[in-house]
PDB file of N, CA and C in Angstrom:
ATOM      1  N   UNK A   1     115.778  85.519 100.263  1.00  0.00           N
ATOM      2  CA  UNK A   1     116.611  86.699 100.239  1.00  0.00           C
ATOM      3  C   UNK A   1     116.875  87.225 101.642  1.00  0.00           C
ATOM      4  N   UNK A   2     115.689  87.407 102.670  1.00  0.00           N
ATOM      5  CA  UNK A   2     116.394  87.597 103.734  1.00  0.00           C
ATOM      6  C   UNK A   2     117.031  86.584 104.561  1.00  0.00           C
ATOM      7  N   UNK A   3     117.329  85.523 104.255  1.00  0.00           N
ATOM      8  CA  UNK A   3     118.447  84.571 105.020  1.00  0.00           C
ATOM      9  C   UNK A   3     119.763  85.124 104.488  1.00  0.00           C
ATOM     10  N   UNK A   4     120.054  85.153 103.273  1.00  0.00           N
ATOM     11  CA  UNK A   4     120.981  86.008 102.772  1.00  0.00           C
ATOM     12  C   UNK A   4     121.722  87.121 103.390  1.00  0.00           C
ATOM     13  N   UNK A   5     120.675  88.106 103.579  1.00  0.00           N
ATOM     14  CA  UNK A   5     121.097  89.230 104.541  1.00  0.00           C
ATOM     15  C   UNK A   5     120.999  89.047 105.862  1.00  0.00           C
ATOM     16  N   UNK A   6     120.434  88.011 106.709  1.00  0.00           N
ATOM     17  CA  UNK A   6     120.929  87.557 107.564  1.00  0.00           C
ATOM     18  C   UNK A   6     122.364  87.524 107.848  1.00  0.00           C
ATOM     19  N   UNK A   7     122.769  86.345 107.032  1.00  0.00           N
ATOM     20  CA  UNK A   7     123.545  85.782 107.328  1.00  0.00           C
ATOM     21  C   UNK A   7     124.877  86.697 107.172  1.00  0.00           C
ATOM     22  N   UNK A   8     124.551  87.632 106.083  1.00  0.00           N
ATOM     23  CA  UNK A   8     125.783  88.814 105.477  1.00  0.00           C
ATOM     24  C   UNK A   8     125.924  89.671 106.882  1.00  0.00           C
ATOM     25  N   UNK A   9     125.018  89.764 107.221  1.00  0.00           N
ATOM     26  CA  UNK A   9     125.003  90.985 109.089  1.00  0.00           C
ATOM     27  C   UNK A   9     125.946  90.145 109.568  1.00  0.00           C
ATOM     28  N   UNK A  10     125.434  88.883 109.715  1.00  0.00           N
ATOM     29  CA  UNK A  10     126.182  87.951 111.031  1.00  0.00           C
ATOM     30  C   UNK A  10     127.335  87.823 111.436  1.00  0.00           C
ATOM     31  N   UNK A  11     127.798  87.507 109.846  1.00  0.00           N
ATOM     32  CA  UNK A  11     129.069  87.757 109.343  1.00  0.00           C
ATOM     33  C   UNK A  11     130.226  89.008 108.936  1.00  0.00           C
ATOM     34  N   UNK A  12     129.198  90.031 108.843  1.00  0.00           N
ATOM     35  CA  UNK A  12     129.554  91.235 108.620  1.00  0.00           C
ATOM     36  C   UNK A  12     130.460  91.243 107.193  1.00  0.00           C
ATOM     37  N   UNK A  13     129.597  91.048 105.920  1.00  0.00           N
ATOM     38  CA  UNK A  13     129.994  90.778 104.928  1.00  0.00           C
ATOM     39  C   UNK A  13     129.185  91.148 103.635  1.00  0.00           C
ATOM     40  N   UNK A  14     129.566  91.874 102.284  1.00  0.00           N
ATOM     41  CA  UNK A  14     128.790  92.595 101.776  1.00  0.00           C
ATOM     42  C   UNK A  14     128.268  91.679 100.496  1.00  0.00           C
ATOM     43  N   UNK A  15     127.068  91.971 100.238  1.00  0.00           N
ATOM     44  CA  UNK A  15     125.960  90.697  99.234  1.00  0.00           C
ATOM     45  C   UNK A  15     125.782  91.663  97.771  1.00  0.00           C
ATOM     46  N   UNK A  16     126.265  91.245  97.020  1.00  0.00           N
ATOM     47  CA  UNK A  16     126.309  91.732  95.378  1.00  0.00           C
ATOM     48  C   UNK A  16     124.952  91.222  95.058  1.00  0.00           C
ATOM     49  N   UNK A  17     123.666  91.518  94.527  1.00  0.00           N
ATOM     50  CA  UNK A  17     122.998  91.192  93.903  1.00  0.00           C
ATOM     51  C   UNK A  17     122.147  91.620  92.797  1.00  0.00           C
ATOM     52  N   UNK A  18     121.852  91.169  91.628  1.00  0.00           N
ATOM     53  CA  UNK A  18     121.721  91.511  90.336  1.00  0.00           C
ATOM     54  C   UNK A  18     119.659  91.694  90.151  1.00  0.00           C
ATOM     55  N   UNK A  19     119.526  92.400  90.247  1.00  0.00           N
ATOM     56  CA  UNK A  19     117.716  92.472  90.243  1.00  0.00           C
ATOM     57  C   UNK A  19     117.584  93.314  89.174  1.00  0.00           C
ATOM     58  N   UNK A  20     116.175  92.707  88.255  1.00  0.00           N
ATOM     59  CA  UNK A  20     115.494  93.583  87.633  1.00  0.00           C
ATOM     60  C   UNK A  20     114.285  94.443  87.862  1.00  0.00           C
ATOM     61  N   UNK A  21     114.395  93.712  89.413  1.00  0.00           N
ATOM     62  CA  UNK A  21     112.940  94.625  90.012  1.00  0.00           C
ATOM     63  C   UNK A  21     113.389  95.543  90.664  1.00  0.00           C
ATOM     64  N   UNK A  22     112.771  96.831  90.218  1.00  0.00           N
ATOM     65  CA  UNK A  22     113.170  97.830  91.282  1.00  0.00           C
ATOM     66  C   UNK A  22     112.826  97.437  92.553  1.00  0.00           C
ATOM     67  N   UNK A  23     111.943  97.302  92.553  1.00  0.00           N
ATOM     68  CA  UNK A  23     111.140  97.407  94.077  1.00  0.00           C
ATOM     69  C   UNK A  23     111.793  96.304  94.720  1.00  0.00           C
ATOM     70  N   UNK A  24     112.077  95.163  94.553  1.00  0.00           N
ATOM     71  CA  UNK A  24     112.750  94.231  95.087  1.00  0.00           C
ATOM     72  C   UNK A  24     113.881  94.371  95.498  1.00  0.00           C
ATOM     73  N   UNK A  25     114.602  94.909  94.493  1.00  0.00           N
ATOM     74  CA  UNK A  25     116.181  95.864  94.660  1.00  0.00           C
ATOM     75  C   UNK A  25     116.334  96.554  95.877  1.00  0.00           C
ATOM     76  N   UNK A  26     115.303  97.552  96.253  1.00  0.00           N
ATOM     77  CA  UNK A  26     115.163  98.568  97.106  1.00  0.00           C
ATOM     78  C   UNK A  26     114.270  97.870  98.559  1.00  0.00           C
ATOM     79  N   UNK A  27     114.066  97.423  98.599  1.00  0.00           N
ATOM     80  CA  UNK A  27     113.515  96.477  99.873  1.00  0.00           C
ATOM     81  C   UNK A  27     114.327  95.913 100.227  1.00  0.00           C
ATOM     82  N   UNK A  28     115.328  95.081  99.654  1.00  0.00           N
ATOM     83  CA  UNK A  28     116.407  93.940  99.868  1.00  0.00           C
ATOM     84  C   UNK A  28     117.674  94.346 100.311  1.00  0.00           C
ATOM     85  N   UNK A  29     117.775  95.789  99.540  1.00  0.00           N
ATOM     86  CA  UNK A  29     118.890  96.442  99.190  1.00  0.00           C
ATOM     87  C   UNK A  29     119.229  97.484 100.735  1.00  0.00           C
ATOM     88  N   UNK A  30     120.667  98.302 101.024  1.00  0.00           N
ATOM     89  CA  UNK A  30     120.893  99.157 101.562  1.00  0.00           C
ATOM     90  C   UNK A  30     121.614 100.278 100.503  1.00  0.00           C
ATOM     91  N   UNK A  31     121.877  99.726  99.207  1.00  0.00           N
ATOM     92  CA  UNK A  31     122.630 100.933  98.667  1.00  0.00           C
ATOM     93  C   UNK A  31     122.265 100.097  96.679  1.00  0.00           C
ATOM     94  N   UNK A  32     121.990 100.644  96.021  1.00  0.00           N
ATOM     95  CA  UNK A  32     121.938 100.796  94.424  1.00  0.00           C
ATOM     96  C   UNK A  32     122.881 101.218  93.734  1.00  0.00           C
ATOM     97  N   UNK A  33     123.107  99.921  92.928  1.00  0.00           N
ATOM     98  CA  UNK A  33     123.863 101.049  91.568  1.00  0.00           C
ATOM     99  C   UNK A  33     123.128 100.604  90.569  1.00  0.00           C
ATOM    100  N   UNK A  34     122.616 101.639  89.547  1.00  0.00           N
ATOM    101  CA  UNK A  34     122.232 101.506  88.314  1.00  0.00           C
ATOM    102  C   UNK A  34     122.524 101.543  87.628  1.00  0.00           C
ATOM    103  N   UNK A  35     122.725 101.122  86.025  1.00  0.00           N
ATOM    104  CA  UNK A  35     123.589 100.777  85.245  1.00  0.00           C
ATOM    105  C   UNK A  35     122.564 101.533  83.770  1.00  0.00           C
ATOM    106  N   UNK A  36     123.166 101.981  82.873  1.00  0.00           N
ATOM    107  CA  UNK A  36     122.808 102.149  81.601  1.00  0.00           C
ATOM    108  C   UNK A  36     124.031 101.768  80.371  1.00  0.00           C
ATOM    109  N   UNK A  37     123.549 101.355  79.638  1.00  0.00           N
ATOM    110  CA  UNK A  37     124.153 101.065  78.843  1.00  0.00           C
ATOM    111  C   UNK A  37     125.762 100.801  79.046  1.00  0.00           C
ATOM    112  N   UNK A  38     125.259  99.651  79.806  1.00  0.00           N
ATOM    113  CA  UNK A  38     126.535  98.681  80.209  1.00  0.00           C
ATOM    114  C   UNK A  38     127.748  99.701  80.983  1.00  0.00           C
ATOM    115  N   UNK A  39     127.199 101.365  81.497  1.00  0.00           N
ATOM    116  CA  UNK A  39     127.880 101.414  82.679  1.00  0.00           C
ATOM    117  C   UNK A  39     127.206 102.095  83.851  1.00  0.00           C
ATOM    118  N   UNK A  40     128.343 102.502  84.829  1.00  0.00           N
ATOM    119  CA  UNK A  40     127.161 102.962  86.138  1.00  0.00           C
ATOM    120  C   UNK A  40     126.718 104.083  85.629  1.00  0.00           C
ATOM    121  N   UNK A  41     125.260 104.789  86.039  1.00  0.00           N
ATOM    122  CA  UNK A  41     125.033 105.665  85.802  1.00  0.00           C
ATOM    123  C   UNK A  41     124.935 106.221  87.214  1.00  0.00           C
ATOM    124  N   UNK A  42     124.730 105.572  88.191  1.00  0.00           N
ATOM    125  CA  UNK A  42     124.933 106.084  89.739  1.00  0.00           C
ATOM    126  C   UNK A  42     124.545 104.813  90.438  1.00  0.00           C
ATOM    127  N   UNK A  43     124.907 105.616  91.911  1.00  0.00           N
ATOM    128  CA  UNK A  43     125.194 104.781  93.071  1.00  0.00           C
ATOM    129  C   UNK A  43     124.376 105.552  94.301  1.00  0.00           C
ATOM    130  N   UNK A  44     123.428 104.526  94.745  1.00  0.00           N
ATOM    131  CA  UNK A  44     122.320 105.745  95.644  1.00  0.00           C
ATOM    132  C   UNK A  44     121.994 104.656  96.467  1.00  0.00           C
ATOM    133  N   UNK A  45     121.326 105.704  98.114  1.00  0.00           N
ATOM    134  CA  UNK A  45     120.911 104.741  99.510  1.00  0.00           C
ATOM    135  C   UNK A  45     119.604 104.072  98.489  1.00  0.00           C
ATOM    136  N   UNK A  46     119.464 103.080  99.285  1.00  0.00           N
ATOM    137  CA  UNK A  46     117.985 102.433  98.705  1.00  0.00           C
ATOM    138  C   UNK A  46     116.581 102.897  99.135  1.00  0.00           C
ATOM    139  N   UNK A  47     116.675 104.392  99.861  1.00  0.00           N
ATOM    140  CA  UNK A  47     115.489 105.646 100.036  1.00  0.00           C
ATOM    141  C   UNK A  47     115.588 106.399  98.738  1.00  0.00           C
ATOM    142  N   UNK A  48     116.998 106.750  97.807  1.00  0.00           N
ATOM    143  CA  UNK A  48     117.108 107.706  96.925  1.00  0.00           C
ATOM    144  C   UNK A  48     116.493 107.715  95.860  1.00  0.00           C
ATOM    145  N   UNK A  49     116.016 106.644  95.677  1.00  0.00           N
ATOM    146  CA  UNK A  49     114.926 106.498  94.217  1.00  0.00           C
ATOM    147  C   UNK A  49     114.603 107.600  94.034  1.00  0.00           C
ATOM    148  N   UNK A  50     114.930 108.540  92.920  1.00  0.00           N
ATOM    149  CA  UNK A  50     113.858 109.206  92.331  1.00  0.00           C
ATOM    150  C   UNK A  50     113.268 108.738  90.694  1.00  0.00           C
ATOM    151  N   UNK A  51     111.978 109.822  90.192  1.00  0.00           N
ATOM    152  CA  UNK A  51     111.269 109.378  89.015  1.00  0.00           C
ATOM    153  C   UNK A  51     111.971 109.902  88.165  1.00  0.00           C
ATOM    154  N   UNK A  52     112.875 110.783  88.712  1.00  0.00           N
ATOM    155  CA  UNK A  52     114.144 111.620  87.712  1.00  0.00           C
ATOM    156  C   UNK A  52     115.335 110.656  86.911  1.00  0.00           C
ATOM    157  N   UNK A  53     115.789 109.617  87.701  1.00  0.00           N
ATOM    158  CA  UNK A  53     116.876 108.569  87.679  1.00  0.00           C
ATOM    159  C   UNK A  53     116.323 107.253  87.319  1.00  0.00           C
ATOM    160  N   UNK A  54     115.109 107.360  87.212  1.00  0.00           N
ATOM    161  CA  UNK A  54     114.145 106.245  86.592  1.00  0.00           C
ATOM    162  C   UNK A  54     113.835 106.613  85.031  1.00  0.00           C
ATOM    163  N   UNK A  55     113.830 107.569  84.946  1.00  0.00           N
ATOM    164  CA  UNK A  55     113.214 108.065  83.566  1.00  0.00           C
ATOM    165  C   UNK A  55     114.783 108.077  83.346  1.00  0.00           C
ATOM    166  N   UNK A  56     115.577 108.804  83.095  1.00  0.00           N
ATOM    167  CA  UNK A  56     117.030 108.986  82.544  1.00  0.00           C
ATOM    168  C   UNK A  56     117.281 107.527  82.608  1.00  0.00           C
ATOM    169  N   UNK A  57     117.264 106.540  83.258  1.00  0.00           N
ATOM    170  CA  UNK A  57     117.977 105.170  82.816  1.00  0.00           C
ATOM    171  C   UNK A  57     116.958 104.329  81.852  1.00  0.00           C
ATOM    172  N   UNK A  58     116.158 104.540  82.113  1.00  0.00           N
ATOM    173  CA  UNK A  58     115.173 103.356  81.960  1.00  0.00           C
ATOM    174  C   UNK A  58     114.149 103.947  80.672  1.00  0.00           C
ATOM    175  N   UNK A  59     114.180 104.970  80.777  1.00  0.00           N
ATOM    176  CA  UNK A  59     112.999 106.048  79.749  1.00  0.00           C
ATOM    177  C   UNK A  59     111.389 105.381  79.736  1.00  0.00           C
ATOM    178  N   UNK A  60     111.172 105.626  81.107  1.00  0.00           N
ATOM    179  CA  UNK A  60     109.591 105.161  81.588  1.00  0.00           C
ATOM    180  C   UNK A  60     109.448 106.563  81.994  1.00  0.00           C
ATOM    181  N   UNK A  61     108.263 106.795  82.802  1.00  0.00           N
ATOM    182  CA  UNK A  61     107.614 107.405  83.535  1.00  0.00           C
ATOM    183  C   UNK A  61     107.150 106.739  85.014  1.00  0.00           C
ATOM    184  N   UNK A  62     107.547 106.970  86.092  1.00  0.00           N
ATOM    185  CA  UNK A  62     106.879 106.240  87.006  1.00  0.00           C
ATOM    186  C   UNK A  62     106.819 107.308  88.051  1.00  0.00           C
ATOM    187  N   UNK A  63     106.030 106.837  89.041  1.00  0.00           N
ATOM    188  CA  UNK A  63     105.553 107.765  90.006  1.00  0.00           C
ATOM    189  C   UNK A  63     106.592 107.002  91.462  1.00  0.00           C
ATOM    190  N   UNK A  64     107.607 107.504  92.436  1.00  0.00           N
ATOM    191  CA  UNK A  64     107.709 106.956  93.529  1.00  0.00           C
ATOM    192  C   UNK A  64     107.098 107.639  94.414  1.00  0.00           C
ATOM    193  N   UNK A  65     106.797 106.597  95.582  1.00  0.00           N
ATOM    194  CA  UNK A  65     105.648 107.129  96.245  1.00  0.00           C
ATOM    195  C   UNK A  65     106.289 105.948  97.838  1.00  0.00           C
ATOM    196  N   UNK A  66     105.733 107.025  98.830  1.00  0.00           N
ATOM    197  CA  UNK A  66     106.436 106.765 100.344  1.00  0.00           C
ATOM    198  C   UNK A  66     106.160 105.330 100.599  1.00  0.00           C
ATOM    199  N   UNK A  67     106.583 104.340 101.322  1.00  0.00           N
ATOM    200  CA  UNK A  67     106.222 103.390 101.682  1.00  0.00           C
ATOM    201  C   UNK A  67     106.292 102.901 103.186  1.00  0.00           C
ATOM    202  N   UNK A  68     106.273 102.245 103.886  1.00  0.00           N
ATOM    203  CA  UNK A  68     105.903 101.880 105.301  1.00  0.00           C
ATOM    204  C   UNK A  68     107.351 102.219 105.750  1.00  0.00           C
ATOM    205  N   UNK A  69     108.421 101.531 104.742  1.00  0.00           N
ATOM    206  CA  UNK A  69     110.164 101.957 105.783  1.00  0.00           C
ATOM    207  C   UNK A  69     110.893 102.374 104.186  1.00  0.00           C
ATOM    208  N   UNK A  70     110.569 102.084 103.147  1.00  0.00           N
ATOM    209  CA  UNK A  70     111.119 102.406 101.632  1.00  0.00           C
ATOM    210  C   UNK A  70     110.375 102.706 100.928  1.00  0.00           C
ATOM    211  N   UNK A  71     110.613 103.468  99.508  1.00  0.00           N
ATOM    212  CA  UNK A  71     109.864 104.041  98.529  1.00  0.00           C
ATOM    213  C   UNK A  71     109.337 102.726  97.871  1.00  0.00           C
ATOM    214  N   UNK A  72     108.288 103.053  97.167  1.00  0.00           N
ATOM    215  CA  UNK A  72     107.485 102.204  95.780  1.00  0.00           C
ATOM    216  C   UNK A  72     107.689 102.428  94.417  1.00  0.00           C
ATOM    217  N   UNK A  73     108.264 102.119  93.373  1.00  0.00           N
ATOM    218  CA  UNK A  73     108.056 102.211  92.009  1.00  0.00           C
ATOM    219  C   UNK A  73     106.988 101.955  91.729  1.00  0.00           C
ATOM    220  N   UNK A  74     106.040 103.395  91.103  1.00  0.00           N
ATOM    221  CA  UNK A  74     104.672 102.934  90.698  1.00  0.00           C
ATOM    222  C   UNK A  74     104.865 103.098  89.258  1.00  0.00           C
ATOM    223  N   UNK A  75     104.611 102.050  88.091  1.00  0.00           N
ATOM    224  CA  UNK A  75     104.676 103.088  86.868  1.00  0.00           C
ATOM    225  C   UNK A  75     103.153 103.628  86.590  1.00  0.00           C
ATOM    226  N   UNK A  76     102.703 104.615  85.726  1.00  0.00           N
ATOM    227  CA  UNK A  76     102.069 105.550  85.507  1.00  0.00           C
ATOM    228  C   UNK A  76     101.353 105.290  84.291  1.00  0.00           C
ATOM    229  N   UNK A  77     100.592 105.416  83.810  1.00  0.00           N
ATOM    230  CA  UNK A  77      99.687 104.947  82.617  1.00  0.00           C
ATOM    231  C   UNK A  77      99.688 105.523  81.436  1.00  0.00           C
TER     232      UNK A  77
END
């Protein structure tokens, strides 16, 4: 994945990609869109995670929590 975005800088060219991991999403990512029921439900930087927009799409509970340069999806017990 990061040769990918390598190569998208190099080129200066934008990378569509389809993840079910949050956290992967948001590491990889510079910008999110989330989807519910087959439409967007929003479009956010890949810092904007909240547990607010996690629960409304997804109907979990999870905790985000700071990370070294991006947030963490923790879920919650």
């Amino acid at each position: 994945m990061h040769i990918i975005r390598d190569i998208a800088r190099e080129r200066n060219v934008g990378v569509i990609m389809i993840a079910h991991d949050l956290n992967m999403a948001i590491h990889l990512s510079d910008r999110l869109v989330l989807m519910k029921n087959g439409t967007v439900f929003t479009e956010i930087a890949n810092d904007g995670m909240t547990e607010d927009i996690i629960r409304e799409v997804y109907n979990i509970d999870t905790k985000v929590v700071d990370g070294a340069s991006k947030p963490y999806v923790v879920p919650r017990d």
